[in-house]
PDB file of N, CA and C in Angstrom:
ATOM      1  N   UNK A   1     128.226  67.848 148.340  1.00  0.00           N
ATOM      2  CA  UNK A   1     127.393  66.946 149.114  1.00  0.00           C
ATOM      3  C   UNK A   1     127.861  65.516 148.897  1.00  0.00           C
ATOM      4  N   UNK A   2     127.533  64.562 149.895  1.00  0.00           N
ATOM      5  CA  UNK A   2     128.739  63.217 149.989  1.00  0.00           C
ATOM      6  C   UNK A   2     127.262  62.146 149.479  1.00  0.00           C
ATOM      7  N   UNK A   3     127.375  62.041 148.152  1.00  0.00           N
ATOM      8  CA  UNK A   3     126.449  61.208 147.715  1.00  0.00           C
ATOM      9  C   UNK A   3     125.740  59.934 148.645  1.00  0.00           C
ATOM     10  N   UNK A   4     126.387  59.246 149.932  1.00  0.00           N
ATOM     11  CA  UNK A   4     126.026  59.152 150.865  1.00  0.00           C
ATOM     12  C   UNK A   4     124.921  59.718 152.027  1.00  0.00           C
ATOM     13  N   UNK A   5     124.116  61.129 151.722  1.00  0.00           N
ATOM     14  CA  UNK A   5     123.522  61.399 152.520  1.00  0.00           C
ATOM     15  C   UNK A   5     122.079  61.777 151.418  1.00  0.00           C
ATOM     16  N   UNK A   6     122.450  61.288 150.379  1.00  0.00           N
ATOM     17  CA  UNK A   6     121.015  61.917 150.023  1.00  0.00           C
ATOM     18  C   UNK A   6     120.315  60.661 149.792  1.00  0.00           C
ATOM     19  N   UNK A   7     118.829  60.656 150.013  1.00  0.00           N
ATOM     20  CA  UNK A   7     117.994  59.579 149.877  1.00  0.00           C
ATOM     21  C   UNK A   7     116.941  59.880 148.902  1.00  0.00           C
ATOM     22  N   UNK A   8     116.643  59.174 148.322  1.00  0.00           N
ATOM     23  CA  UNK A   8     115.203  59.205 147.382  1.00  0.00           C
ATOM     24  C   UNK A   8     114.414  58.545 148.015  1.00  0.00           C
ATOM     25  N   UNK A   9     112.646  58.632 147.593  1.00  0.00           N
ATOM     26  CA  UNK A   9     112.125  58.003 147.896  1.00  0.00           C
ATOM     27  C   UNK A   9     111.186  57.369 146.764  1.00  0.00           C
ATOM     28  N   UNK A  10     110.827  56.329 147.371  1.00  0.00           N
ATOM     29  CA  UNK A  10     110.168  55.356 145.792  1.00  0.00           C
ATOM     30  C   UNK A  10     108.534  55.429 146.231  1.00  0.00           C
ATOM     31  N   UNK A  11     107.772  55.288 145.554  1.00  0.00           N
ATOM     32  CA  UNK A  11     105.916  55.285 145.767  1.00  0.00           C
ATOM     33  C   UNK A  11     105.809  54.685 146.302  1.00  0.00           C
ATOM     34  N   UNK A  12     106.515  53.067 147.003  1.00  0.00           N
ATOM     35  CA  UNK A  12     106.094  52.056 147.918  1.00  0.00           C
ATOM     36  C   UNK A  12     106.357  53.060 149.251  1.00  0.00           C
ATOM     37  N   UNK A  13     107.043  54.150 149.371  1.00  0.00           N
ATOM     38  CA  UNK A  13     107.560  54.701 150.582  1.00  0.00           C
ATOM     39  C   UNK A  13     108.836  54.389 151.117  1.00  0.00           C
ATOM     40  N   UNK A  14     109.894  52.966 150.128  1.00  0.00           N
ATOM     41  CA  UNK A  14     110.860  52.787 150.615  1.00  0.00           C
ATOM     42  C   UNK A  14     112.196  53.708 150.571  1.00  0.00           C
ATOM     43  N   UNK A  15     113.028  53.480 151.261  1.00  0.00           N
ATOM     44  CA  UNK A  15     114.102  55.206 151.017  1.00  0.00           C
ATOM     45  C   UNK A  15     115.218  54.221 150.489  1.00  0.00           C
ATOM     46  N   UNK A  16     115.910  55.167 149.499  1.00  0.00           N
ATOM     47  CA  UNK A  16     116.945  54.929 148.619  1.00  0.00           C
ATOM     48  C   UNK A  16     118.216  55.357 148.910  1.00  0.00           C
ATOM     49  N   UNK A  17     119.123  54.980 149.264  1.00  0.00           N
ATOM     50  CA  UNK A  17     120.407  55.724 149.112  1.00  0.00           C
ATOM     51  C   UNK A  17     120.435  55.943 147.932  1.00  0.00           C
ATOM     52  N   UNK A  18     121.462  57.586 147.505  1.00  0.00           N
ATOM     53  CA  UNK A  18     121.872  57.407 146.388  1.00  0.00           C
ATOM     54  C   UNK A  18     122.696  56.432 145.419  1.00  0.00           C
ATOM     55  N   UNK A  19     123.407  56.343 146.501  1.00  0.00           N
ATOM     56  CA  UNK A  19     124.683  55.345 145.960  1.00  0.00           C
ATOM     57  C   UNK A  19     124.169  54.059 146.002  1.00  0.00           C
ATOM     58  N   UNK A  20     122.973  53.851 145.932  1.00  0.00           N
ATOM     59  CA  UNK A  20     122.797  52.204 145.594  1.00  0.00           C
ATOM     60  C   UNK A  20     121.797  52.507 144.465  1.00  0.00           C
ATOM     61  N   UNK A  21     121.888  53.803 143.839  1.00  0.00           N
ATOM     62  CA  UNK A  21     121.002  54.356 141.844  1.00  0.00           C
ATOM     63  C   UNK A  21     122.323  53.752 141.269  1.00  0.00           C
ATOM     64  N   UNK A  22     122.352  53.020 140.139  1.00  0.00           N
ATOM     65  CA  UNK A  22     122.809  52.645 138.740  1.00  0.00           C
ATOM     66  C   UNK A  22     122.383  53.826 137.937  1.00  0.00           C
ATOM     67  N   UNK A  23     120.837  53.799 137.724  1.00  0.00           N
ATOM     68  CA  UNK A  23     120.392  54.327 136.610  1.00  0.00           C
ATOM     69  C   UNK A  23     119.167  54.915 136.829  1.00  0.00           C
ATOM     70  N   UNK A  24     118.496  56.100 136.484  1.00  0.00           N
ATOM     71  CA  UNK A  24     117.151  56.217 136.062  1.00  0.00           C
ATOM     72  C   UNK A  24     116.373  56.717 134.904  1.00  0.00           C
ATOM     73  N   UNK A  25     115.244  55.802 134.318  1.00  0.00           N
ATOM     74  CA  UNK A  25     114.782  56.015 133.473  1.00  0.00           C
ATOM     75  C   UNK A  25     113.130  56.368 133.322  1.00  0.00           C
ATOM     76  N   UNK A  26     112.961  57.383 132.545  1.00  0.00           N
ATOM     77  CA  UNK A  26     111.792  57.513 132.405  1.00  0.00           C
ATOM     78  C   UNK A  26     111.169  57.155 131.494  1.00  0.00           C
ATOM     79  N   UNK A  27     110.003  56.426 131.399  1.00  0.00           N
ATOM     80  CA  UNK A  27     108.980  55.478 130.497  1.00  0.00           C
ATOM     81  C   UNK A  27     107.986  55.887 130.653  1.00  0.00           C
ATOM     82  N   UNK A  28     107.237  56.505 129.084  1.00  0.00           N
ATOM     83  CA  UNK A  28     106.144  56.850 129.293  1.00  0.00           C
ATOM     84  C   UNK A  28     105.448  57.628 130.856  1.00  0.00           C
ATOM     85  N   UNK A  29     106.111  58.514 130.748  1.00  0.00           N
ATOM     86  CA  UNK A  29     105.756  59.631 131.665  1.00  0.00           C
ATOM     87  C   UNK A  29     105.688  59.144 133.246  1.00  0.00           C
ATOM     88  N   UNK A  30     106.411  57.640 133.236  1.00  0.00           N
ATOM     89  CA  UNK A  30     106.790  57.454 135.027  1.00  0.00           C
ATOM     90  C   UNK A  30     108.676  57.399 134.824  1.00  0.00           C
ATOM     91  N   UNK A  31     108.774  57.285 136.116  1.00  0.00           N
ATOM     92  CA  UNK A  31     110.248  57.230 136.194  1.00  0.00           C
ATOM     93  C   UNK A  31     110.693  56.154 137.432  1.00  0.00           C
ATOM     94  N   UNK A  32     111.351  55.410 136.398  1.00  0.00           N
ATOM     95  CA  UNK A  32     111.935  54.096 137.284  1.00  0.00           C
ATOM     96  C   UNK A  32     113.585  54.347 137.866  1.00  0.00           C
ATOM     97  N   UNK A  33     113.688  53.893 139.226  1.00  0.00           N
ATOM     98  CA  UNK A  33     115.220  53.896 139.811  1.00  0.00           C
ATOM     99  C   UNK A  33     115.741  52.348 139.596  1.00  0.00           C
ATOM    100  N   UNK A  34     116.984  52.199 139.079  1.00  0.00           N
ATOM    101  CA  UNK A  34     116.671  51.155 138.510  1.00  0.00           C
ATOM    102  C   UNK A  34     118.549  50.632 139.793  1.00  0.00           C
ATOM    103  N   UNK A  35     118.622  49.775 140.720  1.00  0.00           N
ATOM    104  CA  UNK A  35     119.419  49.813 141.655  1.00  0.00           C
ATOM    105  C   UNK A  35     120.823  48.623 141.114  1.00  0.00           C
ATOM    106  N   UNK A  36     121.976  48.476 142.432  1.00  0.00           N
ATOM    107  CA  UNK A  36     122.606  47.981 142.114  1.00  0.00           C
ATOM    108  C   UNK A  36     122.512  45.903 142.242  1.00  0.00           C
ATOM    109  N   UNK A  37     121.209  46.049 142.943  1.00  0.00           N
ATOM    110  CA  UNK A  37     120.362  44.718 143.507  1.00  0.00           C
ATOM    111  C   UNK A  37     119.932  44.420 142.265  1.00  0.00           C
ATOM    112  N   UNK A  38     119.733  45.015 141.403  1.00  0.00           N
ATOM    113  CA  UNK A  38     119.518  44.488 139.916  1.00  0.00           C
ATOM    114  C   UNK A  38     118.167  45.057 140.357  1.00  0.00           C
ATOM    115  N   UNK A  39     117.255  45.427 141.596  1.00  0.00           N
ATOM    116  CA  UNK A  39     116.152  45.631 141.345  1.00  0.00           C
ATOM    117  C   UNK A  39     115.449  47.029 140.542  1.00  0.00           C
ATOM    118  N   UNK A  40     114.246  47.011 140.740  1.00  0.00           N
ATOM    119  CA  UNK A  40     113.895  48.217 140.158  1.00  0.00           C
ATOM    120  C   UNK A  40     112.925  49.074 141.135  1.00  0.00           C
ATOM    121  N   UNK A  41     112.627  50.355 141.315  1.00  0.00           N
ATOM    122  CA  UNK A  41     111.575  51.122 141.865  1.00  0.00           C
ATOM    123  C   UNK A  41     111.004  52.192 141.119  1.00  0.00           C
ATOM    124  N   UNK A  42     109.515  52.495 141.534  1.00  0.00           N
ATOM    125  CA  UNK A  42     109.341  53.633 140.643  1.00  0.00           C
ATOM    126  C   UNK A  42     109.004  54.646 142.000  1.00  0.00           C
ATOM    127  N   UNK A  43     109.702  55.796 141.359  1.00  0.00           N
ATOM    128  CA  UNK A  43     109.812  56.865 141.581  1.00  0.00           C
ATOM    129  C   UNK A  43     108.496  57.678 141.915  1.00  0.00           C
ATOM    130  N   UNK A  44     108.687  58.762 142.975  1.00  0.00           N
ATOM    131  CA  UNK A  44     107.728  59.962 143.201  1.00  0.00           C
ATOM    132  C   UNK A  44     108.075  60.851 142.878  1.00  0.00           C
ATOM    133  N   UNK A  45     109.050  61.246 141.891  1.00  0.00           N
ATOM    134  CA  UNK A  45     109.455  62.307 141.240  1.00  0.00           C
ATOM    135  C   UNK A  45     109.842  61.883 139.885  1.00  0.00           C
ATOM    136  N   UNK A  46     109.988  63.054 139.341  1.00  0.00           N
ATOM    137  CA  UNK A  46     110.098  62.863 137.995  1.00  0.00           C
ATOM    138  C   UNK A  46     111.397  63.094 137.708  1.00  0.00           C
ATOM    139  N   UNK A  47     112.151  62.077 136.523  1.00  0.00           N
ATOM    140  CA  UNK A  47     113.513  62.672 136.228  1.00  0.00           C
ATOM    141  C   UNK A  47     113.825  63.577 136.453  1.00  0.00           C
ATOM    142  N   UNK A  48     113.638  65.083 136.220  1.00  0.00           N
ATOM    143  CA  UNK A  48     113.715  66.454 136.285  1.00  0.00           C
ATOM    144  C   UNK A  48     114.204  66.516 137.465  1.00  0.00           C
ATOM    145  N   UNK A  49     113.175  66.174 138.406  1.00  0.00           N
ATOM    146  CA  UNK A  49     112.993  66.135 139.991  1.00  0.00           C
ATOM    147  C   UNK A  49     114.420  65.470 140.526  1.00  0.00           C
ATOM    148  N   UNK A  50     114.588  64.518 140.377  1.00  0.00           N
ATOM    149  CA  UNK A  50     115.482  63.910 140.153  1.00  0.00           C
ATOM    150  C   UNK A  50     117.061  64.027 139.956  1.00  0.00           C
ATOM    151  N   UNK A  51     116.822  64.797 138.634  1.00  0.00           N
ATOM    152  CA  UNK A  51     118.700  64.899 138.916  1.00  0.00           C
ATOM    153  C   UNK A  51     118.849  66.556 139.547  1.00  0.00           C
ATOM    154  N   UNK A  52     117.884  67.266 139.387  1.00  0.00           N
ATOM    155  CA  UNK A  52     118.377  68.328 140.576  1.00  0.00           C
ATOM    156  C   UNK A  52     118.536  67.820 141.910  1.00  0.00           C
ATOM    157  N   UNK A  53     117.755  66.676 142.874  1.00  0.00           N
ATOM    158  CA  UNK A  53     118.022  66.089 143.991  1.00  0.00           C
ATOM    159  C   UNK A  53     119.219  66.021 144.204  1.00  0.00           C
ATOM    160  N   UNK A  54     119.824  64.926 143.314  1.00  0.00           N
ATOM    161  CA  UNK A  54     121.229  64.097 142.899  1.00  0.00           C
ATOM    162  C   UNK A  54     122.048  65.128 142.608  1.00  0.00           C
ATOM    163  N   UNK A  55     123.252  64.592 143.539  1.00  0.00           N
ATOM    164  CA  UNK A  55     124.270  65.312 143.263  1.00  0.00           C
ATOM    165  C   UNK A  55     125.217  65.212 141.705  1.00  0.00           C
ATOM    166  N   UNK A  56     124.697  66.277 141.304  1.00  0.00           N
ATOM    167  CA  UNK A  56     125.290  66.599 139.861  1.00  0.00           C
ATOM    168  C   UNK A  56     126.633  66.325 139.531  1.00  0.00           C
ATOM    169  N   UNK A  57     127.743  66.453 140.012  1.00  0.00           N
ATOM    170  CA  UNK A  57     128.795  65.558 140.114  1.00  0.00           C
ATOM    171  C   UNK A  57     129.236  64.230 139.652  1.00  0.00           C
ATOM    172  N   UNK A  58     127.938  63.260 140.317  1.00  0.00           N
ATOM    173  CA  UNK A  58     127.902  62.017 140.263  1.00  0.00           C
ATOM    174  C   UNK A  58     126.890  61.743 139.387  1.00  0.00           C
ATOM    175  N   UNK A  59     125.708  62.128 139.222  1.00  0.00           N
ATOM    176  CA  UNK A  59     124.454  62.041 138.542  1.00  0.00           C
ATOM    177  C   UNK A  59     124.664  62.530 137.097  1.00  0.00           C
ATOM    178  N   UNK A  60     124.096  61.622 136.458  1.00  0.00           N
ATOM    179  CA  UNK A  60     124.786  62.858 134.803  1.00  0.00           C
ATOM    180  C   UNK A  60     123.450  62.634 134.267  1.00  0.00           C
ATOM    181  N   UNK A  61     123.021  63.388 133.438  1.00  0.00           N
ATOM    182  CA  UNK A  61     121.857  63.599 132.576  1.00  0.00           C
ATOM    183  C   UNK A  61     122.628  63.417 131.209  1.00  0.00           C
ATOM    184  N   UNK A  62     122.237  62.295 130.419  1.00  0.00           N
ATOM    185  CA  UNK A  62     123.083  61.869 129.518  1.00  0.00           C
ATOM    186  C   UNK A  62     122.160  61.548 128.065  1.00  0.00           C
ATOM    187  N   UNK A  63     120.919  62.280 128.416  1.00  0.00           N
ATOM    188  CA  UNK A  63     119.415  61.927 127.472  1.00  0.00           C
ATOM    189  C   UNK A  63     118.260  61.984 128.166  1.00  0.00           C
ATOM    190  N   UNK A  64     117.312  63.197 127.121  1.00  0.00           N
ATOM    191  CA  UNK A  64     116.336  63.355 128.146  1.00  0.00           C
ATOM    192  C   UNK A  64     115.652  62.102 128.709  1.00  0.00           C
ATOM    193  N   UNK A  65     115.655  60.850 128.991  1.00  0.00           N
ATOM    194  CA  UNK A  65     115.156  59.795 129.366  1.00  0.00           C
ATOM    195  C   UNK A  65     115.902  58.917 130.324  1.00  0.00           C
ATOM    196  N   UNK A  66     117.235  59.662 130.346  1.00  0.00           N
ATOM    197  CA  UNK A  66     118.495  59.136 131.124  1.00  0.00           C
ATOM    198  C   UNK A  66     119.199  59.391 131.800  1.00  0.00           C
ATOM    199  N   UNK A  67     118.916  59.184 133.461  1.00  0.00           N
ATOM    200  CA  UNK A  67     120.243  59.625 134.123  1.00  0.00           C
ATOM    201  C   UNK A  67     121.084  58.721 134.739  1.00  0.00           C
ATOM    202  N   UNK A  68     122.273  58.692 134.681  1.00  0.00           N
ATOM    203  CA  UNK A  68     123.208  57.789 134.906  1.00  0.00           C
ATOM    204  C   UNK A  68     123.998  58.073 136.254  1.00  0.00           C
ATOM    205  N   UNK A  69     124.214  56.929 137.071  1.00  0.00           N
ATOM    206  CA  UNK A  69     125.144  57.180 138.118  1.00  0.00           C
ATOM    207  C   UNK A  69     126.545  57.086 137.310  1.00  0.00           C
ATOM    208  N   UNK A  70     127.459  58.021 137.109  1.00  0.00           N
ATOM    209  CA  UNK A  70     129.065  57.999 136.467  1.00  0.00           C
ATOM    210  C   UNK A  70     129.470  56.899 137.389  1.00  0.00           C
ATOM    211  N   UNK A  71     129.596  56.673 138.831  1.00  0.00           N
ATOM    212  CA  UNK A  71     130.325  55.494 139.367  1.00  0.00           C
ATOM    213  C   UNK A  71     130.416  54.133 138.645  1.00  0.00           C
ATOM    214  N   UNK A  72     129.090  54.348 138.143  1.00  0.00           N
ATOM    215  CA  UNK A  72     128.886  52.537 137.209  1.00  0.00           C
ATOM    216  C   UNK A  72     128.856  52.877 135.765  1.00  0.00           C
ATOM    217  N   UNK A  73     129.530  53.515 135.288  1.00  0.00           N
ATOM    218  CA  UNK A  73     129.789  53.529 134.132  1.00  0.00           C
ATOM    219  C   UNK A  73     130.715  52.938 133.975  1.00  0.00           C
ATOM    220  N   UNK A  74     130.889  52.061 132.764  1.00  0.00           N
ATOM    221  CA  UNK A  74     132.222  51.664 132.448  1.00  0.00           C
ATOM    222  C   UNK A  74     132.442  51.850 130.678  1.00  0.00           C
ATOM    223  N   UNK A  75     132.176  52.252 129.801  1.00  0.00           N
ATOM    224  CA  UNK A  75     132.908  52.320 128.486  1.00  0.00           C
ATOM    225  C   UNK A  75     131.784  53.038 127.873  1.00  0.00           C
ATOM    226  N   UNK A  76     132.326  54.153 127.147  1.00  0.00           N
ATOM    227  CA  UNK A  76     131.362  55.106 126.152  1.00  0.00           C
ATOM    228  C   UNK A  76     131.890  54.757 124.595  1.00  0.00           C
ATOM    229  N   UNK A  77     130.500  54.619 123.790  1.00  0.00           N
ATOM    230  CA  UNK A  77     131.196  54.132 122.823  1.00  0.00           C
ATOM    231  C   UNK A  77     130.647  55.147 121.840  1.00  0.00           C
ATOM    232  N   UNK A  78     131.584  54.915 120.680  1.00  0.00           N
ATOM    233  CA  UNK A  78     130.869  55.894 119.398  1.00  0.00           C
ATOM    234  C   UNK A  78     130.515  55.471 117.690  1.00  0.00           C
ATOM    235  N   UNK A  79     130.152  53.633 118.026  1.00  0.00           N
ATOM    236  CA  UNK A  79     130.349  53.271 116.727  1.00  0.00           C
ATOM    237  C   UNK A  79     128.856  53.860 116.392  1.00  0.00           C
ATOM    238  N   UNK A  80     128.518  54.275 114.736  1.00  0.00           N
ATOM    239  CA  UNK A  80     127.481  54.888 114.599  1.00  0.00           C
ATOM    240  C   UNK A  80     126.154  55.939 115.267  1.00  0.00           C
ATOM    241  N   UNK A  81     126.244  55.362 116.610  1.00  0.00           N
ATOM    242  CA  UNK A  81     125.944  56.583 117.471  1.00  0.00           C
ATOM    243  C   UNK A  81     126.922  56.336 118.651  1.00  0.00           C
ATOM    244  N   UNK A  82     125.696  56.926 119.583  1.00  0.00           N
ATOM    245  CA  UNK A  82     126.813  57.887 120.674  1.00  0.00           C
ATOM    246  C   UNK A  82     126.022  57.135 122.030  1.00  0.00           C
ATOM    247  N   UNK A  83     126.774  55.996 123.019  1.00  0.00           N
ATOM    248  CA  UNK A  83     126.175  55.325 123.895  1.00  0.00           C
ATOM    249  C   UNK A  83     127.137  54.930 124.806  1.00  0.00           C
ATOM    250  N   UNK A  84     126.339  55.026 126.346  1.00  0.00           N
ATOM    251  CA  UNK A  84     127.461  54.524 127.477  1.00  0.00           C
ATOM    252  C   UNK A  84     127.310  53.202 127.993  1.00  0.00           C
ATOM    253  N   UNK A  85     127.759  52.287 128.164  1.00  0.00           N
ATOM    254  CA  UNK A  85     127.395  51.007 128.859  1.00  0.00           C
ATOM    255  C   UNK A  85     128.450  50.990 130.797  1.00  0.00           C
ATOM    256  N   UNK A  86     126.971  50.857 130.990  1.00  0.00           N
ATOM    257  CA  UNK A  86     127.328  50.482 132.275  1.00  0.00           C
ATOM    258  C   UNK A  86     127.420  49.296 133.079  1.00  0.00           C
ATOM    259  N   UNK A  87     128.354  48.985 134.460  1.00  0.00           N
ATOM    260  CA  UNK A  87     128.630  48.173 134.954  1.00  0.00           C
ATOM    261  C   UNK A  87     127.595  46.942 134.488  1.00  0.00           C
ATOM    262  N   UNK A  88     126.601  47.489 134.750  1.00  0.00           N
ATOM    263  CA  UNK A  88     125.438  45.837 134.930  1.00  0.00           C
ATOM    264  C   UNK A  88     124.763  45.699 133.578  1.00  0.00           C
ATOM    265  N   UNK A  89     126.046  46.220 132.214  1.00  0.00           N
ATOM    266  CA  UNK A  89     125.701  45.601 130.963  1.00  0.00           C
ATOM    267  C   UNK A  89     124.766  46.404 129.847  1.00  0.00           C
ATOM    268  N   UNK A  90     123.677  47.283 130.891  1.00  0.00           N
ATOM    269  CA  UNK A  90     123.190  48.241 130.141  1.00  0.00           C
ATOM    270  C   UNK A  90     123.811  49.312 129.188  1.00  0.00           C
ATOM    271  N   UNK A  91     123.603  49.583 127.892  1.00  0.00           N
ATOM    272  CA  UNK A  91     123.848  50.155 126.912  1.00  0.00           C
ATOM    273  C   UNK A  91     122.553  50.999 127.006  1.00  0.00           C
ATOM    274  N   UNK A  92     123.229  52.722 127.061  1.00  0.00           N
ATOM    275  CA  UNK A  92     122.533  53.955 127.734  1.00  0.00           C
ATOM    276  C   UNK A  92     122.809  54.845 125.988  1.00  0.00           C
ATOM    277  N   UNK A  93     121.871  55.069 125.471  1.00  0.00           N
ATOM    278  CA  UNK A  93     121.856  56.016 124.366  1.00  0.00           C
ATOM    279  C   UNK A  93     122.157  57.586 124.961  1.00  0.00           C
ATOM    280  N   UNK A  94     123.625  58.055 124.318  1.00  0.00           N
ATOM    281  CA  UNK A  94     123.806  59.935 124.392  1.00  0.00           C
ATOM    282  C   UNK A  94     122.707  60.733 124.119  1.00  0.00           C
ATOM    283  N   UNK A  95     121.959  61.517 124.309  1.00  0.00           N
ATOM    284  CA  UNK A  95     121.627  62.195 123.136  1.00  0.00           C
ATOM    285  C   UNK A  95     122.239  62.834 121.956  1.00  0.00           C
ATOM    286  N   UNK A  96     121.405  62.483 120.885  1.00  0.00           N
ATOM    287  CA  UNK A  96     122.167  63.369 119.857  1.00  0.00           C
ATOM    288  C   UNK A  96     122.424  65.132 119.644  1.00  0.00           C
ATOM    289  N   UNK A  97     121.461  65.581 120.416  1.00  0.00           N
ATOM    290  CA  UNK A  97     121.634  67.129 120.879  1.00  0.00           C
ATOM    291  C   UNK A  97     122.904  67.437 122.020  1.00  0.00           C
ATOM    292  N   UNK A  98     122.787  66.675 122.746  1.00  0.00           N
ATOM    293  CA  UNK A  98     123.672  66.359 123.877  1.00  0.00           C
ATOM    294  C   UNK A  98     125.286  66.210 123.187  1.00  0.00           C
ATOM    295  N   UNK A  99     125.379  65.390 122.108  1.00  0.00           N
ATOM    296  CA  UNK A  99     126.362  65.109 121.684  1.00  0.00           C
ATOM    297  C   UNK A  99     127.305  66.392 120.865  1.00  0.00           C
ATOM    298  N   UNK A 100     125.883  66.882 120.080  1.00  0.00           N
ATOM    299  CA  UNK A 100     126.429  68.096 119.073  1.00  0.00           C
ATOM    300  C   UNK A 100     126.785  69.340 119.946  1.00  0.00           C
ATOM    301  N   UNK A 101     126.241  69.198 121.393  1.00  0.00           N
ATOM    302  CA  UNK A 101     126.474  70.568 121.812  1.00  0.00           C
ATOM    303  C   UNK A 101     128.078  70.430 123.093  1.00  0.00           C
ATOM    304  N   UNK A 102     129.048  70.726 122.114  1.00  0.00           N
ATOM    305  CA  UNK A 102     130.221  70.446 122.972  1.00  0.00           C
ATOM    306  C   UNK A 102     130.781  71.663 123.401  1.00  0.00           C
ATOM    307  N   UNK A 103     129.982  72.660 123.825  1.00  0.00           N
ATOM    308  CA  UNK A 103     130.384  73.984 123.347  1.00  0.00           C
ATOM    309  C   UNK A 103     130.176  74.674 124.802  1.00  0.00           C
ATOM    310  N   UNK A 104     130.723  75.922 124.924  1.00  0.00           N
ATOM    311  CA  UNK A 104     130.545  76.718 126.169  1.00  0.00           C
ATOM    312  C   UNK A 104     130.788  76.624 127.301  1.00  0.00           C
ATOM    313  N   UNK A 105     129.708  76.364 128.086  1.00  0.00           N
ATOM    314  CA  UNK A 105     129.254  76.052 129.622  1.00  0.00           C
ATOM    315  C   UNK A 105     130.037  75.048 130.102  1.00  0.00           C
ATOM    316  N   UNK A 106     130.987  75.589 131.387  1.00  0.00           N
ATOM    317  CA  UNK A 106     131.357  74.842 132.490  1.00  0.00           C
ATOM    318  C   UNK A 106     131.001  73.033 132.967  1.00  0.00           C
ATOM    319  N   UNK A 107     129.776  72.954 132.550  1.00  0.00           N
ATOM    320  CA  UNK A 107     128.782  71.623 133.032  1.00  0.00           C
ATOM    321  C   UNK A 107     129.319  71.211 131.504  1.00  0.00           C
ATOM    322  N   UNK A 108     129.165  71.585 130.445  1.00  0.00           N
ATOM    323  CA  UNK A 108     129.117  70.832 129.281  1.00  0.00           C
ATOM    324  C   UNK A 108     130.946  70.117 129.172  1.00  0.00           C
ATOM    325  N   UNK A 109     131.783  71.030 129.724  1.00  0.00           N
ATOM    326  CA  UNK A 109     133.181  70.493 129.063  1.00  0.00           C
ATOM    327  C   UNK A 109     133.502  69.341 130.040  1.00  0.00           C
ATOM    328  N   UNK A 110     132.721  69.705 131.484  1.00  0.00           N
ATOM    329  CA  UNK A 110     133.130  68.853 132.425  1.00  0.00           C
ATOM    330  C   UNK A 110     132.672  67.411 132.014  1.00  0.00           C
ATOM    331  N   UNK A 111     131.286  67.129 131.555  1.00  0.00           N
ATOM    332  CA  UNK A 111     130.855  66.303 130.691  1.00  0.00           C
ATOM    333  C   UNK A 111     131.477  65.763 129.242  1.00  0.00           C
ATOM    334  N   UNK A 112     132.153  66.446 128.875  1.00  0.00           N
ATOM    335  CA  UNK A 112     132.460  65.811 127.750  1.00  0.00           C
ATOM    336  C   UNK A 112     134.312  65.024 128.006  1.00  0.00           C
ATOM    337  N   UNK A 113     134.599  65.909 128.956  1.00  0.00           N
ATOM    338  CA  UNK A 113     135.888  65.440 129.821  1.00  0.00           C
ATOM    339  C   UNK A 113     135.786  64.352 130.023  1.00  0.00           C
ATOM    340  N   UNK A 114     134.791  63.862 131.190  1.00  0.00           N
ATOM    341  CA  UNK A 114     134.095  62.845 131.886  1.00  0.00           C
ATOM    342  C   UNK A 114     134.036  62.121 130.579  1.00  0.00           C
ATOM    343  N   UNK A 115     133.023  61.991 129.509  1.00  0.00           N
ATOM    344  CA  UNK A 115     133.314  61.152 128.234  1.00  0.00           C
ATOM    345  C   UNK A 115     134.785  60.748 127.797  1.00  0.00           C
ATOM    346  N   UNK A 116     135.941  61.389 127.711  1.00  0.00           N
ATOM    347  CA  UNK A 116     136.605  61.047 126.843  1.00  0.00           C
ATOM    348  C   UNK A 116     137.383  59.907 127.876  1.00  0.00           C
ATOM    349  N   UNK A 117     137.449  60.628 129.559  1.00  0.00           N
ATOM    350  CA  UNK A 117     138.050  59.349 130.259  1.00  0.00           C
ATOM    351  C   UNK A 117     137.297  58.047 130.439  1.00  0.00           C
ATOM    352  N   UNK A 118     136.501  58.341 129.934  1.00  0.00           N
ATOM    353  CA  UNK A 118     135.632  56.687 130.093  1.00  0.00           C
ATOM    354  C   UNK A 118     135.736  55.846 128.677  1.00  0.00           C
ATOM    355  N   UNK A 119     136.023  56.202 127.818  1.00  0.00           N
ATOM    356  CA  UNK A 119     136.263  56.215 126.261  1.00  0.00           C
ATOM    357  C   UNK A 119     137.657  55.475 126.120  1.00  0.00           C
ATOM    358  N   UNK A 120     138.644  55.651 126.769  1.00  0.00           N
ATOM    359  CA  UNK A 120     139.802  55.689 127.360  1.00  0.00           C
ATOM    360  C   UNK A 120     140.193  54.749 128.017  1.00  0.00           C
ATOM    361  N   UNK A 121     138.685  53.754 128.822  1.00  0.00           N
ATOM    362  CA  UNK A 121     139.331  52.976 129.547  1.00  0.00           C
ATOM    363  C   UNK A 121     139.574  51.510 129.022  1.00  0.00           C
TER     364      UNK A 121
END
């Protein structure tokens, strides 16, 4: 699916392209879309909701509180923990379960792939 056609929608009723998500985070049981306008929206779905919408590809679940657009990522780091910073400066905590589990599943190596080229840059 061409991350281009999927839309979210925010509680004001306004529609989202995907490709204009940075980031979303969930706080205390709401969930904010947080855009490339620097602005912010909150959500009618819940993270969960959320990155199954989003095309998984592009969308990464990177902590249960965190999903990241990979386009705006720019450098994963690993001093003492495990964190991605993206384009607009934000520093995104790994999970630490997330981190230890480098193991198995198709989705997990592709992810940790995806880590090492961003690590890299």
């Amino acid at each position: 699916m061409d991350v281009n056609e999927k839309i979210i929608f925010t509680d004001s009723g306004k529609l989202l392209a995907a490709e204009s998500i940075i980031r979303i985070e969930e706080i205390v049981d709401e969930t904010f879309i947080f855009l490339i306008d620097s602005s912010k929206a909150k959500s009618v779905l819940s993270i969960d909701e959320l990155e199954w919408e989003l095309p998984k590809d592009i969308f990464r679940r990177v902590h249960p509180n965190h999903l990241i657009n990979s386009n705006y990522s720019k450098k994963y780091f690993t001093i003492n923990t495990q964190w991605i910073e993206l384009n607009d400066g934000k520093k995104i905590p790994i999970s630490e379960e997330l981190a230890k589990n480098k193991t198995l599943s198709k989705s997990s190596k592709s992810f940790f792939n995806w880590l090492k080229k961003l690590k890299n840059r």
